[in-house]
PDB file of N, CA and C in Angstrom:
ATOM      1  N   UNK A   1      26.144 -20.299 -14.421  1.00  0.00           N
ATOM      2  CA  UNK A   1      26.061 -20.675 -13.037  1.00  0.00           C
ATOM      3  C   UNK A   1      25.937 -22.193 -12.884  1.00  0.00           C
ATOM      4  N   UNK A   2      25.500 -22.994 -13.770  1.00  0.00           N
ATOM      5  CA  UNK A   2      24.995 -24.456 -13.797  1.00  0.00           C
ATOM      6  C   UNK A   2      26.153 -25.255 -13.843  1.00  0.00           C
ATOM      7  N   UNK A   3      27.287 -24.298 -14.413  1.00  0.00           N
ATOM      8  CA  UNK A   3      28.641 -24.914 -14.739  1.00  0.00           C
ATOM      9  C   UNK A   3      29.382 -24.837 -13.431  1.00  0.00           C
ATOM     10  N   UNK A   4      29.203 -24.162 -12.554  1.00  0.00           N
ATOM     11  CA  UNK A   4      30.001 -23.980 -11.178  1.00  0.00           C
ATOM     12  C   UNK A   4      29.437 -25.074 -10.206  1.00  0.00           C
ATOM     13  N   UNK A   5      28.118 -25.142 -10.061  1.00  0.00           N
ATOM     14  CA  UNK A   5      27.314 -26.337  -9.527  1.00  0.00           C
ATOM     15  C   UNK A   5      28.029 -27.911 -10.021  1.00  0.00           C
ATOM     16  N   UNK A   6      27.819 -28.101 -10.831  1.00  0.00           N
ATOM     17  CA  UNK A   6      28.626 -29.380 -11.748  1.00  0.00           C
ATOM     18  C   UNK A   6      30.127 -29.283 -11.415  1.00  0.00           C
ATOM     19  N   UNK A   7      30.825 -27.891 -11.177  1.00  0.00           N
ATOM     20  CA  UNK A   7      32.645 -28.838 -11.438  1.00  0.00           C
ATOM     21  C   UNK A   7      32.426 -28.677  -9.660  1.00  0.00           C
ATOM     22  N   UNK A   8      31.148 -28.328  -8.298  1.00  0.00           N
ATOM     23  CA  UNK A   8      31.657 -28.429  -7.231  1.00  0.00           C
ATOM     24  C   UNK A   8      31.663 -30.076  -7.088  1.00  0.00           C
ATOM     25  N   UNK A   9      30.727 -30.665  -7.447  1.00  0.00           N
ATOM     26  CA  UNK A   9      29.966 -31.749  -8.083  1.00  0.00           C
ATOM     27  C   UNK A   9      30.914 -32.753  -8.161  1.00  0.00           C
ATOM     28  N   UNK A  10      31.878 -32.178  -9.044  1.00  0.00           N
ATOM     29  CA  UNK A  10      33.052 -33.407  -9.351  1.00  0.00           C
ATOM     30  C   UNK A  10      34.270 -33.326  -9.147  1.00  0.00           C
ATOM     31  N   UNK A  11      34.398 -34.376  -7.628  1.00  0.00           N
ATOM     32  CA  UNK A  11      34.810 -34.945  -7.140  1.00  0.00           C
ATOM     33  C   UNK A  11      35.832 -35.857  -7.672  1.00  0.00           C
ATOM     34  N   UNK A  12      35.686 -37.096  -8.080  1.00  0.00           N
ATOM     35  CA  UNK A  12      35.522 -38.553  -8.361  1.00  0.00           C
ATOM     36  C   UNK A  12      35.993 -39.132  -6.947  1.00  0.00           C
ATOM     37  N   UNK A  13      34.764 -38.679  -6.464  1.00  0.00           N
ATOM     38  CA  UNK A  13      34.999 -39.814  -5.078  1.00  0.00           C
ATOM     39  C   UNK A  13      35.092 -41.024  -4.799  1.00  0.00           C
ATOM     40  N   UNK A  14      36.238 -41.715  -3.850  1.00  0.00           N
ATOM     41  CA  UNK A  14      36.394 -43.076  -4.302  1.00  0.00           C
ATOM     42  C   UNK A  14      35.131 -44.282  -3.774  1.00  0.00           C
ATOM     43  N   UNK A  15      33.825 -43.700  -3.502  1.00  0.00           N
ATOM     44  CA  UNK A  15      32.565 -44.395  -3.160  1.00  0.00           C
ATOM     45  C   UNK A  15      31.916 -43.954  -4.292  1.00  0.00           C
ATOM     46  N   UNK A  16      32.218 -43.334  -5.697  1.00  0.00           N
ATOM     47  CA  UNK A  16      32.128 -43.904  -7.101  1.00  0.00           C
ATOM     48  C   UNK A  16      32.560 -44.846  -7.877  1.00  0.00           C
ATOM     49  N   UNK A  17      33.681 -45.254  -7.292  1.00  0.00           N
ATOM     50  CA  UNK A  17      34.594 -46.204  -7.944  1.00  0.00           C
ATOM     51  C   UNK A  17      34.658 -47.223  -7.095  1.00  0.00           C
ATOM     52  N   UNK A  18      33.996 -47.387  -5.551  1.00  0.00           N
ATOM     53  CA  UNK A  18      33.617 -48.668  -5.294  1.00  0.00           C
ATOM     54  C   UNK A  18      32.451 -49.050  -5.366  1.00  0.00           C
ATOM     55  N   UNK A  19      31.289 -48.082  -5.887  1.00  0.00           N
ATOM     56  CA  UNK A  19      30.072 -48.945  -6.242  1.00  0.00           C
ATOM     57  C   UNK A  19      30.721 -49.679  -7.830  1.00  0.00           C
ATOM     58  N   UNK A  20      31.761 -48.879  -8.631  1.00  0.00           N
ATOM     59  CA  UNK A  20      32.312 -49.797  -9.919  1.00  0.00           C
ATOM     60  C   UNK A  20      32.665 -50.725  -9.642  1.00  0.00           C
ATOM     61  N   UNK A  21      33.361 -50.961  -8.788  1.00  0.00           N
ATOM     62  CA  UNK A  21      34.203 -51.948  -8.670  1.00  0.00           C
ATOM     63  C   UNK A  21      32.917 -53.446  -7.849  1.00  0.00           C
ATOM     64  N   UNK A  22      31.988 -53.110  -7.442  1.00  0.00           N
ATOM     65  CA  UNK A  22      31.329 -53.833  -7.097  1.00  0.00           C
ATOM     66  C   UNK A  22      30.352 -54.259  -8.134  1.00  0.00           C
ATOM     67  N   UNK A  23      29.787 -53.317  -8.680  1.00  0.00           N
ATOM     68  CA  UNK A  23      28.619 -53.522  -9.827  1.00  0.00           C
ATOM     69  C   UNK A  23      29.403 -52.969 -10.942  1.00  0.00           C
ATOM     70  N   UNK A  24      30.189 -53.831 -11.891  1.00  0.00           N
ATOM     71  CA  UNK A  24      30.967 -53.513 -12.521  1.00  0.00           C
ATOM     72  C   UNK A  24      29.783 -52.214 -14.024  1.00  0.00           C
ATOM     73  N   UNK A  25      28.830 -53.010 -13.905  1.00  0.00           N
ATOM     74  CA  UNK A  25      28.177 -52.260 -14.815  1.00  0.00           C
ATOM     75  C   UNK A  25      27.631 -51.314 -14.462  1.00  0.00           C
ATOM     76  N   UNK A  26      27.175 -50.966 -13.424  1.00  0.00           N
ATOM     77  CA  UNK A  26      26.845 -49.939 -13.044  1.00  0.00           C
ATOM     78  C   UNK A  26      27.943 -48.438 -13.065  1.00  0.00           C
ATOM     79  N   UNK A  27      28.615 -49.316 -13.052  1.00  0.00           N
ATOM     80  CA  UNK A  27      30.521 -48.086 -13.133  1.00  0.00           C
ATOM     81  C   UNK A  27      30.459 -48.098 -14.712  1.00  0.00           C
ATOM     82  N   UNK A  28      29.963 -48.833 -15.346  1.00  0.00           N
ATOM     83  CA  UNK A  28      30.284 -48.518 -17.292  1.00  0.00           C
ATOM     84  C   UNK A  28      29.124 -48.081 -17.313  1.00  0.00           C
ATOM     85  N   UNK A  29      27.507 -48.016 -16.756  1.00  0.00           N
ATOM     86  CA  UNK A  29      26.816 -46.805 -17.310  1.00  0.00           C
ATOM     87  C   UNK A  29      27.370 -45.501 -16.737  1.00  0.00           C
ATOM     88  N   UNK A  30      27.758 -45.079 -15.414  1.00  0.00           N
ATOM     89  CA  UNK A  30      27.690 -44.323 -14.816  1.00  0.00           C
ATOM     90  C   UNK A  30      28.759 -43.601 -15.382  1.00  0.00           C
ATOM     91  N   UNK A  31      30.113 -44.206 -15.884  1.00  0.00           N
ATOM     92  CA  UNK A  31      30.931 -43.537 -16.877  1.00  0.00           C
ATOM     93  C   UNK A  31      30.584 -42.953 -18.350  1.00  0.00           C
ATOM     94  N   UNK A  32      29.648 -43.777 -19.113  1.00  0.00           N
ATOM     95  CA  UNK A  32      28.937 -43.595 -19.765  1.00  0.00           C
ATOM     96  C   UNK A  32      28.279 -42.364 -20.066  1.00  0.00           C
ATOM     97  N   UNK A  33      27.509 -42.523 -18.510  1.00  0.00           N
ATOM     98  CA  UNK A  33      26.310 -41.425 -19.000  1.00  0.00           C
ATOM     99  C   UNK A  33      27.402 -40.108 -18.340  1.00  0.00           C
ATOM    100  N   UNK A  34      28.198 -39.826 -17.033  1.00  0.00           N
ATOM    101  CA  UNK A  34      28.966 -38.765 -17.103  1.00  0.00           C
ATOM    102  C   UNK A  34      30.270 -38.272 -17.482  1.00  0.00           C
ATOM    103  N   UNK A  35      30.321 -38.950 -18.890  1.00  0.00           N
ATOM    104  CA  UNK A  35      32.077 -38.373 -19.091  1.00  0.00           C
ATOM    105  C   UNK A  35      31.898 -37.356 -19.492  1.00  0.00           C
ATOM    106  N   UNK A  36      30.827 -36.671 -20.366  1.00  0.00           N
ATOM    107  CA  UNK A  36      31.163 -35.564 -20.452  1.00  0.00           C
ATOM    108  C   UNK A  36      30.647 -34.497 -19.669  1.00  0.00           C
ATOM    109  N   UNK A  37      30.142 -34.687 -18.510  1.00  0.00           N
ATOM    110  CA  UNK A  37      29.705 -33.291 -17.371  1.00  0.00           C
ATOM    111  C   UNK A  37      30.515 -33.721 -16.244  1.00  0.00           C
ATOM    112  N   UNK A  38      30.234 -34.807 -15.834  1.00  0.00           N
ATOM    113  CA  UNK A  38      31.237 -35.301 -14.545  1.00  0.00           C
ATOM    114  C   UNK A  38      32.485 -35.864 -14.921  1.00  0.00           C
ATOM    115  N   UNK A  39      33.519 -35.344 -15.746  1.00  0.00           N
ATOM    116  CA  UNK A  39      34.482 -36.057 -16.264  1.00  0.00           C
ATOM    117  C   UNK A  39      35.487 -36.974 -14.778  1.00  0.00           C
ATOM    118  N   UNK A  40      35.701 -36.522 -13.922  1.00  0.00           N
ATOM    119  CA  UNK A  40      36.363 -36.952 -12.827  1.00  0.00           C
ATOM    120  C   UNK A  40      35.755 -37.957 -12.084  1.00  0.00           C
ATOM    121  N   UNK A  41      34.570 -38.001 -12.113  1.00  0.00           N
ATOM    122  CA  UNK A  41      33.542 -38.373 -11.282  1.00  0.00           C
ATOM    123  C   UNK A  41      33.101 -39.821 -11.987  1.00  0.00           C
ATOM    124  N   UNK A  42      33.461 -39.523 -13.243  1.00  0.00           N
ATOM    125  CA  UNK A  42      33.203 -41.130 -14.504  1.00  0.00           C
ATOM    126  C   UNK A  42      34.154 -41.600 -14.289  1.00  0.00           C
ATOM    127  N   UNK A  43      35.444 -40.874 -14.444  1.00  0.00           N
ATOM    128  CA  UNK A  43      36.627 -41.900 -14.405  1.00  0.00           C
ATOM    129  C   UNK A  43      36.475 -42.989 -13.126  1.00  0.00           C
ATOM    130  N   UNK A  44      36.300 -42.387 -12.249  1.00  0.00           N
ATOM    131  CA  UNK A  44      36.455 -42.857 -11.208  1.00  0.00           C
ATOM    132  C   UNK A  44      35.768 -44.120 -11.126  1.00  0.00           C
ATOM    133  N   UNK A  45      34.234 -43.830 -11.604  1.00  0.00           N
ATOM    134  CA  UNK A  45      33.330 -45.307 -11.611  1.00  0.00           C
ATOM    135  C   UNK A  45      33.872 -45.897 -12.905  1.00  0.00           C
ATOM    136  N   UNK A  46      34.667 -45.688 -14.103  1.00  0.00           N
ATOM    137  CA  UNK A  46      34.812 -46.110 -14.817  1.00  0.00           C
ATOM    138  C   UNK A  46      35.769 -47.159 -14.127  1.00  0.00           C
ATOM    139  N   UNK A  47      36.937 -46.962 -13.376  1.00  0.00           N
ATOM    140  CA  UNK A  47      38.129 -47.225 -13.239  1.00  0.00           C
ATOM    141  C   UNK A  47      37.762 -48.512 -12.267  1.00  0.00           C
ATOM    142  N   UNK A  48      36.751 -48.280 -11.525  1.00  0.00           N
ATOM    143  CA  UNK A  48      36.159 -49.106 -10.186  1.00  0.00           C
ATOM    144  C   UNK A  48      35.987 -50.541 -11.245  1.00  0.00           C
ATOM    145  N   UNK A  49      35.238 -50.425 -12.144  1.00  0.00           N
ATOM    146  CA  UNK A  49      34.170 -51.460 -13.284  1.00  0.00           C
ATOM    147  C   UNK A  49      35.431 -51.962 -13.899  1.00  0.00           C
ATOM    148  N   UNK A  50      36.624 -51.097 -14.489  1.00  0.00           N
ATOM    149  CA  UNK A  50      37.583 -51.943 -14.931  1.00  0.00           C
ATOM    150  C   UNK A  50      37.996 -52.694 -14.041  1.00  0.00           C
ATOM    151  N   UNK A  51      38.569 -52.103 -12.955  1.00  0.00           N
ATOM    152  CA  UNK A  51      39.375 -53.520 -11.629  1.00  0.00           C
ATOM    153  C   UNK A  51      38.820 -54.255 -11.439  1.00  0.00           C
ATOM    154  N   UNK A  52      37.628 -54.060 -11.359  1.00  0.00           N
ATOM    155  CA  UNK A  52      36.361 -55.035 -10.707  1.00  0.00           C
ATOM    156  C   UNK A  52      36.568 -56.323 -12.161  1.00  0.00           C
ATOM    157  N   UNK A  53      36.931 -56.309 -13.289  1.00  0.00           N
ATOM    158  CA  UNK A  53      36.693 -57.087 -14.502  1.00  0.00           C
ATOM    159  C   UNK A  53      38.007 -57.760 -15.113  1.00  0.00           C
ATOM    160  N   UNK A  54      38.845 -56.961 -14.536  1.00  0.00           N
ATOM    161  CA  UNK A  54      39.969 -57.462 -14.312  1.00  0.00           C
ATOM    162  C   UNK A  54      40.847 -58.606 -13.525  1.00  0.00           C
ATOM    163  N   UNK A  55      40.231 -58.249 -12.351  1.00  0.00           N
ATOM    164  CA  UNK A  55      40.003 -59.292 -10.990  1.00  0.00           C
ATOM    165  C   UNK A  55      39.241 -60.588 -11.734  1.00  0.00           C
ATOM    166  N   UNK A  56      38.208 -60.297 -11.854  1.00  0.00           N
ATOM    167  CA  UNK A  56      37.172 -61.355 -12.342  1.00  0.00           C
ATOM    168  C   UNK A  56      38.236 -62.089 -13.139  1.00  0.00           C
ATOM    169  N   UNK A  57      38.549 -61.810 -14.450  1.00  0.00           N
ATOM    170  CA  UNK A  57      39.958 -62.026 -15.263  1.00  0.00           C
ATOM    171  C   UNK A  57      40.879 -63.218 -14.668  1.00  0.00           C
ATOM    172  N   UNK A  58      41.748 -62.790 -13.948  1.00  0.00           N
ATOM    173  CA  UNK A  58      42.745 -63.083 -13.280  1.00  0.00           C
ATOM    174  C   UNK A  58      42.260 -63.967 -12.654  1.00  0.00           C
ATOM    175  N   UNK A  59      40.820 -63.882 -11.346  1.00  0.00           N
ATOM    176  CA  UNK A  59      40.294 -65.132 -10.588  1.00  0.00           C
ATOM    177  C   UNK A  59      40.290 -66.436 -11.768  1.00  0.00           C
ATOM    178  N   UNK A  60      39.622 -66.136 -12.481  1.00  0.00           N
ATOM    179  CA  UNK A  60      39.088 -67.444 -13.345  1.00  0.00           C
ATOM    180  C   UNK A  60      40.529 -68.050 -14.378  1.00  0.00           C
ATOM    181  N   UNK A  61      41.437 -67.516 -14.687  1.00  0.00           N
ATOM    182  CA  UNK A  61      42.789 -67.863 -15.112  1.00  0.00           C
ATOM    183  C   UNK A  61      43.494 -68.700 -14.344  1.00  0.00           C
ATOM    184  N   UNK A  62      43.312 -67.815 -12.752  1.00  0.00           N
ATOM    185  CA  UNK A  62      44.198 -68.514 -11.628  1.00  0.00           C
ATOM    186  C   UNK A  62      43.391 -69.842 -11.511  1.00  0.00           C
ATOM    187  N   UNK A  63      41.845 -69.661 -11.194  1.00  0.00           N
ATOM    188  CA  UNK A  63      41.251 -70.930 -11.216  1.00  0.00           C
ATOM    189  C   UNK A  63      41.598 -72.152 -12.469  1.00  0.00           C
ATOM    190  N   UNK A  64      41.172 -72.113 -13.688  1.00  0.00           N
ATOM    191  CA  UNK A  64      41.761 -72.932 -14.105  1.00  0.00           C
ATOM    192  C   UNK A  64      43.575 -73.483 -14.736  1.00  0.00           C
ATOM    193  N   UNK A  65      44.072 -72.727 -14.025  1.00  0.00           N
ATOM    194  CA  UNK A  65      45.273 -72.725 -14.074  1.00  0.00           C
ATOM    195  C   UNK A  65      45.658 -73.692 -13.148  1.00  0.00           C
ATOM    196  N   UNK A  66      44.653 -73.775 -11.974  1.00  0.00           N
ATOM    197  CA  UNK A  66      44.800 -74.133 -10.259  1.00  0.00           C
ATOM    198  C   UNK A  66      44.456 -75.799 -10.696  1.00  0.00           C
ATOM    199  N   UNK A  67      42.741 -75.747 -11.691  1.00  0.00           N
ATOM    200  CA  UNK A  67      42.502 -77.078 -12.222  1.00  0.00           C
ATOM    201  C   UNK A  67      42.996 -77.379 -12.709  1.00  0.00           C
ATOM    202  N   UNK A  68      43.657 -76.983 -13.718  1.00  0.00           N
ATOM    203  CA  UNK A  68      44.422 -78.056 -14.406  1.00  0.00           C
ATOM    204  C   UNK A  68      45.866 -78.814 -14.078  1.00  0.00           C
ATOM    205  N   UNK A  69      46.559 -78.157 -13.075  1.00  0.00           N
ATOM    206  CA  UNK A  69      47.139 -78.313 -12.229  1.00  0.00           C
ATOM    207  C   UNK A  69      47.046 -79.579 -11.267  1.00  0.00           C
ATOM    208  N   UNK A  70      45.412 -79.975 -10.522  1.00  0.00           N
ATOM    209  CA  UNK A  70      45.308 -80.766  -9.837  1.00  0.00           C
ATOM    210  C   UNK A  70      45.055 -81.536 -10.742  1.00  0.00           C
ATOM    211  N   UNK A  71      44.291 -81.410 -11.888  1.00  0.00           N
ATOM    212  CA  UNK A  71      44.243 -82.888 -12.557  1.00  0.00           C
ATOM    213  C   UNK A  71      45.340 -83.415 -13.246  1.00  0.00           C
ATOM    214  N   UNK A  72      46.282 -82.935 -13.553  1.00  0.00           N
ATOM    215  CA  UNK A  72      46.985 -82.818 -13.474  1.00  0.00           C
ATOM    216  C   UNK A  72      48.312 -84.492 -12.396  1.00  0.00           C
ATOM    217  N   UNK A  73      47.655 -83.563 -11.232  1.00  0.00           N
ATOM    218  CA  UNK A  73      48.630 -84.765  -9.980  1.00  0.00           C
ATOM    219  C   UNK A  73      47.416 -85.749  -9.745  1.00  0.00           C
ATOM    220  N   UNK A  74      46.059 -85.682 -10.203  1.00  0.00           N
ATOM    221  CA  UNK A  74      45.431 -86.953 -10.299  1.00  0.00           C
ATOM    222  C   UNK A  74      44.313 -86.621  -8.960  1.00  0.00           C
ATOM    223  N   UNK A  75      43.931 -85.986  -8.756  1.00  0.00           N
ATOM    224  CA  UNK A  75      43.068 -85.343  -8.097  1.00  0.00           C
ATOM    225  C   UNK A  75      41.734 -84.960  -8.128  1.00  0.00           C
TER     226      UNK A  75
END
């Protein structure tokens, strides 16, 4: 019966995967601790914590991509 409770459970609602995507770590424990009971429900915060780190990624590339750029034209 505990097993029917748990798969109504999982979801992976996408207000799992935007608390990831906001608190990136909070989406890598929360994947963590449910991949194996909430498998849908981890991905989801898993998936949030990747974009969320990814972004981060890309911001700071574009940023110094952007600096070096202006120093670049003397700026």
């Amino acid at each position: 019966m505990d097993n029917n409770v748990n798969a109504t459970n999982d979801n992976g609602g996408i207000l799992w995967g935007l608390l990831g995507c906001c608190i990136p770590i909070v989406g890598l424990v929360l994947f963590l601790v449910w991949k194996d009971t909430k498998p849908k429900t981890a991905k989801a915060a898993g998936i949030g914590a990747l974009v969320s780190v990814i972004l981060i990624v890309v911001w700071y590339i574009l940023m110094a991509v952007l600096g070096i750029g202006l120093m670049s034209l003397g700026y």
